[in-house]
PDB file of N, CA and C in Angstrom:
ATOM      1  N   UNK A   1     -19.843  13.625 -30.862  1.00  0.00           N
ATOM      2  CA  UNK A   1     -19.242  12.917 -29.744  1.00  0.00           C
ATOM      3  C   UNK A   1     -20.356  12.319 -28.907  1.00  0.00           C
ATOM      4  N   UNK A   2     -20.033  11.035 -28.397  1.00  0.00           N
ATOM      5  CA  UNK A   2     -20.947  10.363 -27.449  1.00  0.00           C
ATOM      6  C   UNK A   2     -20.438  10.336 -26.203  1.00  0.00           C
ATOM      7  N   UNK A   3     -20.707  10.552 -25.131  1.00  0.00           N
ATOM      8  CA  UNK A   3     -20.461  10.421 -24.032  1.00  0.00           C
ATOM      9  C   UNK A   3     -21.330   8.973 -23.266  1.00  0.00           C
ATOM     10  N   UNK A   4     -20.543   7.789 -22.634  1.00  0.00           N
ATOM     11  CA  UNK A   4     -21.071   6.990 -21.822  1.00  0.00           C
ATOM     12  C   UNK A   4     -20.624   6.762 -20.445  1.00  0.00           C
ATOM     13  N   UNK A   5     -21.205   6.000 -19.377  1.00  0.00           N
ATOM     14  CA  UNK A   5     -20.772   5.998 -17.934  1.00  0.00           C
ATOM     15  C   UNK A   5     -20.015   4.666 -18.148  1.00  0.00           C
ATOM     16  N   UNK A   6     -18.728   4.503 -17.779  1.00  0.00           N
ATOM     17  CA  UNK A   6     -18.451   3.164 -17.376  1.00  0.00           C
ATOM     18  C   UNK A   6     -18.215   2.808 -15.967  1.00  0.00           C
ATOM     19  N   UNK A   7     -18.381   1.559 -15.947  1.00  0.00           N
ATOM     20  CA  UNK A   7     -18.383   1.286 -14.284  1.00  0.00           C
ATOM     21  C   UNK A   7     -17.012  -0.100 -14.224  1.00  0.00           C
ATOM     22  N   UNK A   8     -16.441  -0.076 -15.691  1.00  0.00           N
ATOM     23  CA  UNK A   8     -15.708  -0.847 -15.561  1.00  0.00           C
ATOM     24  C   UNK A   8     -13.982  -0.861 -14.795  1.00  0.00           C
ATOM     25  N   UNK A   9     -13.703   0.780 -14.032  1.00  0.00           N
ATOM     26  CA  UNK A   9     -12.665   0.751 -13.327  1.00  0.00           C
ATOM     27  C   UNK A   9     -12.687   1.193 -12.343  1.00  0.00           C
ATOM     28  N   UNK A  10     -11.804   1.363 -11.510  1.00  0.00           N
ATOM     29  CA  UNK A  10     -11.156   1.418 -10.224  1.00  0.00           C
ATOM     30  C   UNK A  10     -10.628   2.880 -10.233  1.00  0.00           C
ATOM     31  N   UNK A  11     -11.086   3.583  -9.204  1.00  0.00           N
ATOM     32  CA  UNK A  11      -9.900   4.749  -9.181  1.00  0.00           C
ATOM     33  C   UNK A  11      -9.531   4.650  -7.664  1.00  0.00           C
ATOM     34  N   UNK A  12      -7.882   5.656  -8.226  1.00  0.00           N
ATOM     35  CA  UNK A  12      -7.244   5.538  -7.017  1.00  0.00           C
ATOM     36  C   UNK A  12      -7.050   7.001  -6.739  1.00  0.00           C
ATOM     37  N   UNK A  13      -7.328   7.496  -5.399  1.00  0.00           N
ATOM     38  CA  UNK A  13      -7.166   8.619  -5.309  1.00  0.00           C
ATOM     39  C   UNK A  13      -5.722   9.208  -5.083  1.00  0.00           C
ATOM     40  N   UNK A  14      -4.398   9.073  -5.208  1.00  0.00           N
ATOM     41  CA  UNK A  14      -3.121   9.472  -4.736  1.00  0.00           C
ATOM     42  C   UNK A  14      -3.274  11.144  -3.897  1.00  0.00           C
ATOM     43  N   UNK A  15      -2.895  11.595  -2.918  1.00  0.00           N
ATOM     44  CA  UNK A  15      -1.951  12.500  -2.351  1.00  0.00           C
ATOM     45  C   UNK A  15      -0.867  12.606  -1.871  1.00  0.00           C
ATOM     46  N   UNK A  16      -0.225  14.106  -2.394  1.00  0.00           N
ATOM     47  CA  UNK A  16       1.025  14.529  -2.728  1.00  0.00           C
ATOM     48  C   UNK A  16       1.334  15.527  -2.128  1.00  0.00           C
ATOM     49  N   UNK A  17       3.019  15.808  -1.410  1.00  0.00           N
ATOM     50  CA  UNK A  17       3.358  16.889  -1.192  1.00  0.00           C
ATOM     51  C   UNK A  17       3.562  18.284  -1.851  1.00  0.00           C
ATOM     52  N   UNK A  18       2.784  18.929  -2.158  1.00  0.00           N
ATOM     53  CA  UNK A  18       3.050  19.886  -2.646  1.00  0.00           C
ATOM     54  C   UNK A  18       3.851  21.062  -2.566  1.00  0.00           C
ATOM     55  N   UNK A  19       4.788  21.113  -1.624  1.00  0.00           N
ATOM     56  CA  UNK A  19       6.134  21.704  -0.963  1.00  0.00           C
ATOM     57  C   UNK A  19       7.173  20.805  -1.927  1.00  0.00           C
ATOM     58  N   UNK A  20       7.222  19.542  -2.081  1.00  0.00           N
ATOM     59  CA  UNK A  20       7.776  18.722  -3.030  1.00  0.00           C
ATOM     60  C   UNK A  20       7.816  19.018  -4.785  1.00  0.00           C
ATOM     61  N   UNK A  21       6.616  19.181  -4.786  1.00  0.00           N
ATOM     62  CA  UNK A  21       5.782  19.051  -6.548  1.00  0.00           C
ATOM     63  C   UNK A  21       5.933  20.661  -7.006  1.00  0.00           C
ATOM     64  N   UNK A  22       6.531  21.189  -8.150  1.00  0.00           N
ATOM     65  CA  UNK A  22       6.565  22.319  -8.154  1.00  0.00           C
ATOM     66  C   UNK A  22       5.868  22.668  -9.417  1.00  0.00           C
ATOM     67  N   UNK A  23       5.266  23.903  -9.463  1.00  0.00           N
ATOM     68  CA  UNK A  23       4.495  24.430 -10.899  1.00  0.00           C
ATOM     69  C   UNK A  23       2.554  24.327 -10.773  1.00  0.00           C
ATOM     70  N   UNK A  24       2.260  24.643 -12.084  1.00  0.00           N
ATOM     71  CA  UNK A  24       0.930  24.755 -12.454  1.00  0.00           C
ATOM     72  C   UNK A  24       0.185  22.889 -12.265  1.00  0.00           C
ATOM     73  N   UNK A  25       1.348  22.470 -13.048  1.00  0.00           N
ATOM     74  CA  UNK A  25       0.737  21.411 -13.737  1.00  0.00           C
ATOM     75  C   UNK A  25       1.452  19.986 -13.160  1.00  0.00           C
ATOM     76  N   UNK A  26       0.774  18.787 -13.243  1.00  0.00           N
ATOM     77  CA  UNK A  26       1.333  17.640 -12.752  1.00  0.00           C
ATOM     78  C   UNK A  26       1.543  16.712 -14.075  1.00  0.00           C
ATOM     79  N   UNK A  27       2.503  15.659 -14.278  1.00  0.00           N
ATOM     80  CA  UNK A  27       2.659  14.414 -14.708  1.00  0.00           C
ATOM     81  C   UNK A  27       2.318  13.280 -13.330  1.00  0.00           C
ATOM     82  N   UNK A  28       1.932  12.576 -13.185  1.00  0.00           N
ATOM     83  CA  UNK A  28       1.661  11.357 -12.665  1.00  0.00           C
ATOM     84  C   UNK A  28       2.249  10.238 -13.988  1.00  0.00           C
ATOM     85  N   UNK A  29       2.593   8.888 -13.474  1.00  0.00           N
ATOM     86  CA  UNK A  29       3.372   8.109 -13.606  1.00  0.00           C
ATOM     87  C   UNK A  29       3.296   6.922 -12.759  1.00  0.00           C
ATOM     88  N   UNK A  30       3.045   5.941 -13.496  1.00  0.00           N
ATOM     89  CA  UNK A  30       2.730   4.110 -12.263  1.00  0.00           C
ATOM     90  C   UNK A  30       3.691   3.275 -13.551  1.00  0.00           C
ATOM     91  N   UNK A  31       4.401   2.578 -12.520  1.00  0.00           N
ATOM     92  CA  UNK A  31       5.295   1.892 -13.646  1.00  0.00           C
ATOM     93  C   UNK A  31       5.526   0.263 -12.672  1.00  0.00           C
ATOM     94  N   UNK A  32       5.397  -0.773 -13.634  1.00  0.00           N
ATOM     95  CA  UNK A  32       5.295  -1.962 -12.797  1.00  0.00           C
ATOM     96  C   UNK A  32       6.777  -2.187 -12.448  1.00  0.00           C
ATOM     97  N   UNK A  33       7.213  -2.299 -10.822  1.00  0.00           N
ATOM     98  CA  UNK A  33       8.317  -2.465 -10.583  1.00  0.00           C
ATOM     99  C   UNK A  33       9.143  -3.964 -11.035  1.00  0.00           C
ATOM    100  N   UNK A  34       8.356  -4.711 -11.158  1.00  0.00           N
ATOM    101  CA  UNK A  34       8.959  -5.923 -12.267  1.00  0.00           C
ATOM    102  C   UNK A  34       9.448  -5.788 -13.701  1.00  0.00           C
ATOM    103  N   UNK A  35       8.178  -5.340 -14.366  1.00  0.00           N
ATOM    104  CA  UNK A  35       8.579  -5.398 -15.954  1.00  0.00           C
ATOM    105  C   UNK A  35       8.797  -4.609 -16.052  1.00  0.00           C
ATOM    106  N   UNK A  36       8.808  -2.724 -15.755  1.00  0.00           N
ATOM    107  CA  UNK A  36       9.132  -1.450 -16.133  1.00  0.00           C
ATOM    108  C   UNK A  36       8.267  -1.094 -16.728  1.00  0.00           C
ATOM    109  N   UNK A  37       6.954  -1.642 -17.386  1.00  0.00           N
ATOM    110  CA  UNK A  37       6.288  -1.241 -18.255  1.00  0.00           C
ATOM    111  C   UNK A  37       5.244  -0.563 -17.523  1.00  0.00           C
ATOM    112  N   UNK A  38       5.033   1.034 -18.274  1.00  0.00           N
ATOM    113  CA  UNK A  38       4.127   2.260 -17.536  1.00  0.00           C
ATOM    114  C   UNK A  38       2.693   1.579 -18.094  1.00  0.00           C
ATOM    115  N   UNK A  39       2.014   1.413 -17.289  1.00  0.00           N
ATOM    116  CA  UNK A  39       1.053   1.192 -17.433  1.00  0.00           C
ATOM    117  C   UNK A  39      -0.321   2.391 -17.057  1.00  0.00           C
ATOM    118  N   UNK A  40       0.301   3.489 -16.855  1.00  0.00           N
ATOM    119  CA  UNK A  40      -0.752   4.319 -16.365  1.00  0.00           C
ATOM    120  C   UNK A  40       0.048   5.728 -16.540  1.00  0.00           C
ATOM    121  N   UNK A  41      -0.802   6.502 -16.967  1.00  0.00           N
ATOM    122  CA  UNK A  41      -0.120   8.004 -17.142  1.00  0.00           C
ATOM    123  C   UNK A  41      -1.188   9.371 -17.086  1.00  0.00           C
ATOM    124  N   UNK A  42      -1.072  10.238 -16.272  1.00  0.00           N
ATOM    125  CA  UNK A  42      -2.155  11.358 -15.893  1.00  0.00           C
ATOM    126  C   UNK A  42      -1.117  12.201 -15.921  1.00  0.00           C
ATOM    127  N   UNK A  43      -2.424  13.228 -16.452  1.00  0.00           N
ATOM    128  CA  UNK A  43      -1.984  15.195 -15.754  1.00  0.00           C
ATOM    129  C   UNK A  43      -2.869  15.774 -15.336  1.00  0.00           C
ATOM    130  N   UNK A  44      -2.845  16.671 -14.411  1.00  0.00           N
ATOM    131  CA  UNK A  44      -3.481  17.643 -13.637  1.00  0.00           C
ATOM    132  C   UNK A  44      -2.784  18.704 -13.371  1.00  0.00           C
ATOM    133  N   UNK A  45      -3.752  19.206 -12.717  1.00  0.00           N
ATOM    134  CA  UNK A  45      -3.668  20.911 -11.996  1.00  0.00           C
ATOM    135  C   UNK A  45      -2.747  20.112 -10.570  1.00  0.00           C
ATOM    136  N   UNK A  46      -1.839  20.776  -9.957  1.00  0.00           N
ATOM    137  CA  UNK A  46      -0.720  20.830  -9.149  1.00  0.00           C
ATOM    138  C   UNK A  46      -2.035  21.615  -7.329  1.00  0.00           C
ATOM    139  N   UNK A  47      -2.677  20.706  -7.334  1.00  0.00           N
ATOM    140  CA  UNK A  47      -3.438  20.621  -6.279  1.00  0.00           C
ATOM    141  C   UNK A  47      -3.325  19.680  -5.010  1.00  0.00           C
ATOM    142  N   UNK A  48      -2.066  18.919  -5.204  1.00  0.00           N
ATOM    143  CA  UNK A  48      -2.150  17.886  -3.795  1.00  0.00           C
ATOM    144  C   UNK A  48      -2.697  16.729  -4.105  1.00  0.00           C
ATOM    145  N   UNK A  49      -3.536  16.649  -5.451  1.00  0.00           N
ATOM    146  CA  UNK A  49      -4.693  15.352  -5.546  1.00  0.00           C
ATOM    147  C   UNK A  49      -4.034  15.067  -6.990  1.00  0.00           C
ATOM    148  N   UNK A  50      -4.169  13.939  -7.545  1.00  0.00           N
ATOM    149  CA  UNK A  50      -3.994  12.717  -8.655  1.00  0.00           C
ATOM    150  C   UNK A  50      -5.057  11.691  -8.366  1.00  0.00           C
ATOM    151  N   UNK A  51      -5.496  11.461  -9.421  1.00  0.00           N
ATOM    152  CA  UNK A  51      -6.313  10.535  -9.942  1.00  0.00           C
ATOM    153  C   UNK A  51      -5.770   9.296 -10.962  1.00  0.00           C
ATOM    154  N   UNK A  52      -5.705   8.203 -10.642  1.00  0.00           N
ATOM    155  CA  UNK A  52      -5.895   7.158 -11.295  1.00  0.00           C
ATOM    156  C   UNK A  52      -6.226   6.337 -11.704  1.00  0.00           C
ATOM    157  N   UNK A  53      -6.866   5.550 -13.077  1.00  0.00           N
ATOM    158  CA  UNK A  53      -7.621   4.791 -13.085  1.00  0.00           C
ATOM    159  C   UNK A  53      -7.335   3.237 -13.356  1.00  0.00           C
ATOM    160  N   UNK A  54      -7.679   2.100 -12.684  1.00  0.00           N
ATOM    161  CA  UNK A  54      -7.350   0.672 -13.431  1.00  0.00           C
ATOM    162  C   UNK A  54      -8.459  -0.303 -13.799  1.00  0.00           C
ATOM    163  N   UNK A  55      -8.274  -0.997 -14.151  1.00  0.00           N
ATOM    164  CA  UNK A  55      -9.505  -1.969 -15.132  1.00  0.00           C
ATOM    165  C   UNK A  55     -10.259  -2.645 -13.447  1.00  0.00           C
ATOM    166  N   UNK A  56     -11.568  -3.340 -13.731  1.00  0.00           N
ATOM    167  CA  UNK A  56     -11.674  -3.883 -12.115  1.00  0.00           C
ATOM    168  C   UNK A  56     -11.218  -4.781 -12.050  1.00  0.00           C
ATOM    169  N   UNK A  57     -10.402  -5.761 -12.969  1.00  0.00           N
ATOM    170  CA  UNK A  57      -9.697  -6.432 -12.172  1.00  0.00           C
ATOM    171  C   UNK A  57      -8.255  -6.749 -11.836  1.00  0.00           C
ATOM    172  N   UNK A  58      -7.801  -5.687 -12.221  1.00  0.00           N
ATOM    173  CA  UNK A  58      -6.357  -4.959 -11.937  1.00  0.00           C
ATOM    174  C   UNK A  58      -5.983  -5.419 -10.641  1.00  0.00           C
ATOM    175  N   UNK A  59      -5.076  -6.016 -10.384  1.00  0.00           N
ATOM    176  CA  UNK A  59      -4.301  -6.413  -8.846  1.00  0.00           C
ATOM    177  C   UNK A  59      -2.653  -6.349  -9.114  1.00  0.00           C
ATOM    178  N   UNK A  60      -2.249  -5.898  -8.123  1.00  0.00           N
ATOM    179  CA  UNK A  60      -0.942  -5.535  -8.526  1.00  0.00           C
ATOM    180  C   UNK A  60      -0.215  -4.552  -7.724  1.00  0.00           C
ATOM    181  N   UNK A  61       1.448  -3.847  -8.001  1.00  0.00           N
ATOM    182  CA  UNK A  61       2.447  -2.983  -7.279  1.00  0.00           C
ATOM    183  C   UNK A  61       2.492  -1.984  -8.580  1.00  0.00           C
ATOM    184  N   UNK A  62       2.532  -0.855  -8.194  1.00  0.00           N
ATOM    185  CA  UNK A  62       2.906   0.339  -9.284  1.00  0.00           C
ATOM    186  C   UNK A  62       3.645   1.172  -8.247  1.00  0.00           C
ATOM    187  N   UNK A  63       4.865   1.990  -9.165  1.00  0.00           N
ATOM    188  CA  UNK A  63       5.414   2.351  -8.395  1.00  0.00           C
ATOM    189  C   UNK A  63       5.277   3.669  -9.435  1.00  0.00           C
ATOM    190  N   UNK A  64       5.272   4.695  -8.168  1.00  0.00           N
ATOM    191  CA  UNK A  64       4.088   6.168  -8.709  1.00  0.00           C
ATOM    192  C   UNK A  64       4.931   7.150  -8.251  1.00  0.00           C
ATOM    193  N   UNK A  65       5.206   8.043  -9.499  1.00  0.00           N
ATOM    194  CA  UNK A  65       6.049   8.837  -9.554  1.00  0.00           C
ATOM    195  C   UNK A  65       5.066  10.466  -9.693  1.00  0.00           C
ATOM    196  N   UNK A  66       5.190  11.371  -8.860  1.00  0.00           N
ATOM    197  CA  UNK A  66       4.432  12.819  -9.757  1.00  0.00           C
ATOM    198  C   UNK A  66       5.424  14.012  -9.702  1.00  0.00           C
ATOM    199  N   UNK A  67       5.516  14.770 -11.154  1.00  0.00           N
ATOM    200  CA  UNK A  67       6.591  15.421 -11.481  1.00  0.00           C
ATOM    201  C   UNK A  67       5.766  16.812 -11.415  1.00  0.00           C
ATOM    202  N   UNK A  68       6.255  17.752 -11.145  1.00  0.00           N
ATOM    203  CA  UNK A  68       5.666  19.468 -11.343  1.00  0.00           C
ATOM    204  C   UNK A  68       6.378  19.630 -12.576  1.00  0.00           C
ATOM    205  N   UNK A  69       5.954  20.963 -12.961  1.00  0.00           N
ATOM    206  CA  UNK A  69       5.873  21.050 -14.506  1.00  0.00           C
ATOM    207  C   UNK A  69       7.136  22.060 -14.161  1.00  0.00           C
ATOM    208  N   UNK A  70       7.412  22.761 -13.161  1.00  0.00           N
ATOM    209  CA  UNK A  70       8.493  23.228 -12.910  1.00  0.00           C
ATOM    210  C   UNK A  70       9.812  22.382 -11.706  1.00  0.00           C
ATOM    211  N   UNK A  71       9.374  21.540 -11.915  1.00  0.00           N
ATOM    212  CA  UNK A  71      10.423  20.538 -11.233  1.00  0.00           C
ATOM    213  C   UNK A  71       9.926  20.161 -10.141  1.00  0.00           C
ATOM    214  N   UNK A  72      10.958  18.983  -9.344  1.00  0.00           N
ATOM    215  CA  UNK A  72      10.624  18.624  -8.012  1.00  0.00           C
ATOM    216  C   UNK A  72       9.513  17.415  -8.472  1.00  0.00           C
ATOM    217  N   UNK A  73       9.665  16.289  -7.131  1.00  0.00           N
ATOM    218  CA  UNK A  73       8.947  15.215  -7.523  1.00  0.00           C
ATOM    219  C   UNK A  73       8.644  14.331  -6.306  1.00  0.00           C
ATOM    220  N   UNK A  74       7.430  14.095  -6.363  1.00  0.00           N
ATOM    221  CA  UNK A  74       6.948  12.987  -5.119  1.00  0.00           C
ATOM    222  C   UNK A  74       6.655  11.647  -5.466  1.00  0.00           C
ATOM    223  N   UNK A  75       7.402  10.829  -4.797  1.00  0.00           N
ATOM    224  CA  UNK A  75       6.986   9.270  -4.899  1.00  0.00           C
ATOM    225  C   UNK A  75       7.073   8.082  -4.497  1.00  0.00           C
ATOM    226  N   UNK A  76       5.848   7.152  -4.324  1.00  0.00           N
ATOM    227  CA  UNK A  76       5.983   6.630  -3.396  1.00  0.00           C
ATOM    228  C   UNK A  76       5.426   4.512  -4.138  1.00  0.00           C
ATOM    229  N   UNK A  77       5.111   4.070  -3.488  1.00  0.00           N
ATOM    230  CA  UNK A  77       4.425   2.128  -3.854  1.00  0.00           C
ATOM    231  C   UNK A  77       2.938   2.687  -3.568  1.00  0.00           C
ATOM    232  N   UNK A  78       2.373   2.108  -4.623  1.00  0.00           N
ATOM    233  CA  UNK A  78       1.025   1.748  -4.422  1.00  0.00           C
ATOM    234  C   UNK A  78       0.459   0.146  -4.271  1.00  0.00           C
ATOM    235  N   UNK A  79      -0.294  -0.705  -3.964  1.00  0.00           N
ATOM    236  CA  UNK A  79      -0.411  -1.875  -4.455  1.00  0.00           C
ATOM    237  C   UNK A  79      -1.876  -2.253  -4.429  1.00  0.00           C
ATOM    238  N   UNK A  80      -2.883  -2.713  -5.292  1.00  0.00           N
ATOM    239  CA  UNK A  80      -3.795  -2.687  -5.457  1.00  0.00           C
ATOM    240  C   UNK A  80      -4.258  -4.016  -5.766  1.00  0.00           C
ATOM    241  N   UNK A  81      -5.646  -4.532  -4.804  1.00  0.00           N
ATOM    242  CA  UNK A  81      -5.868  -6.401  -4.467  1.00  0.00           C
ATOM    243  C   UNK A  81      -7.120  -6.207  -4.622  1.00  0.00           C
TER     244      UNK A  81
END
């Protein structure tokens, strides 16, 4: 395996209610409210924090869904220029 640095994206940091989000584990979810098409999909540890990444020249509305692995769900518009 090779490991390299890219500098070619964008991250977005999301926070979440976690009184909302239930369990160990997260799904994250960005889906373009025009075409429907998910363009972005993460999991994590059920910490309050999500990470997302987009190309740099990504501009645009995602609409961001995060599910607990035991139910319950936070979500809100992102839009990124």
């Amino acid at each position: 395996m090779s490991v390299e640095v890219s500098l070619n994206r964008n991250v977005v940091v999301l926070t979440y209610d976690t009184d909302l989000v239930q369990g160990d584990m997260i799904e994250v979810r960005a889906e373009n409210p025009e075409s429907g098409d998910v363009g972005n999909r993460a999991e994590g540890n059920n910490d309050g924090e999500a990470l997302l990444f987009y190309p740099k020249d990504f501009t645009g509305t995602n609409e961001v869904t995060i599910t607990g692995s035991d139910g319950g769900e936070d979500s809100g518009t992102i839009t990124i220029s």
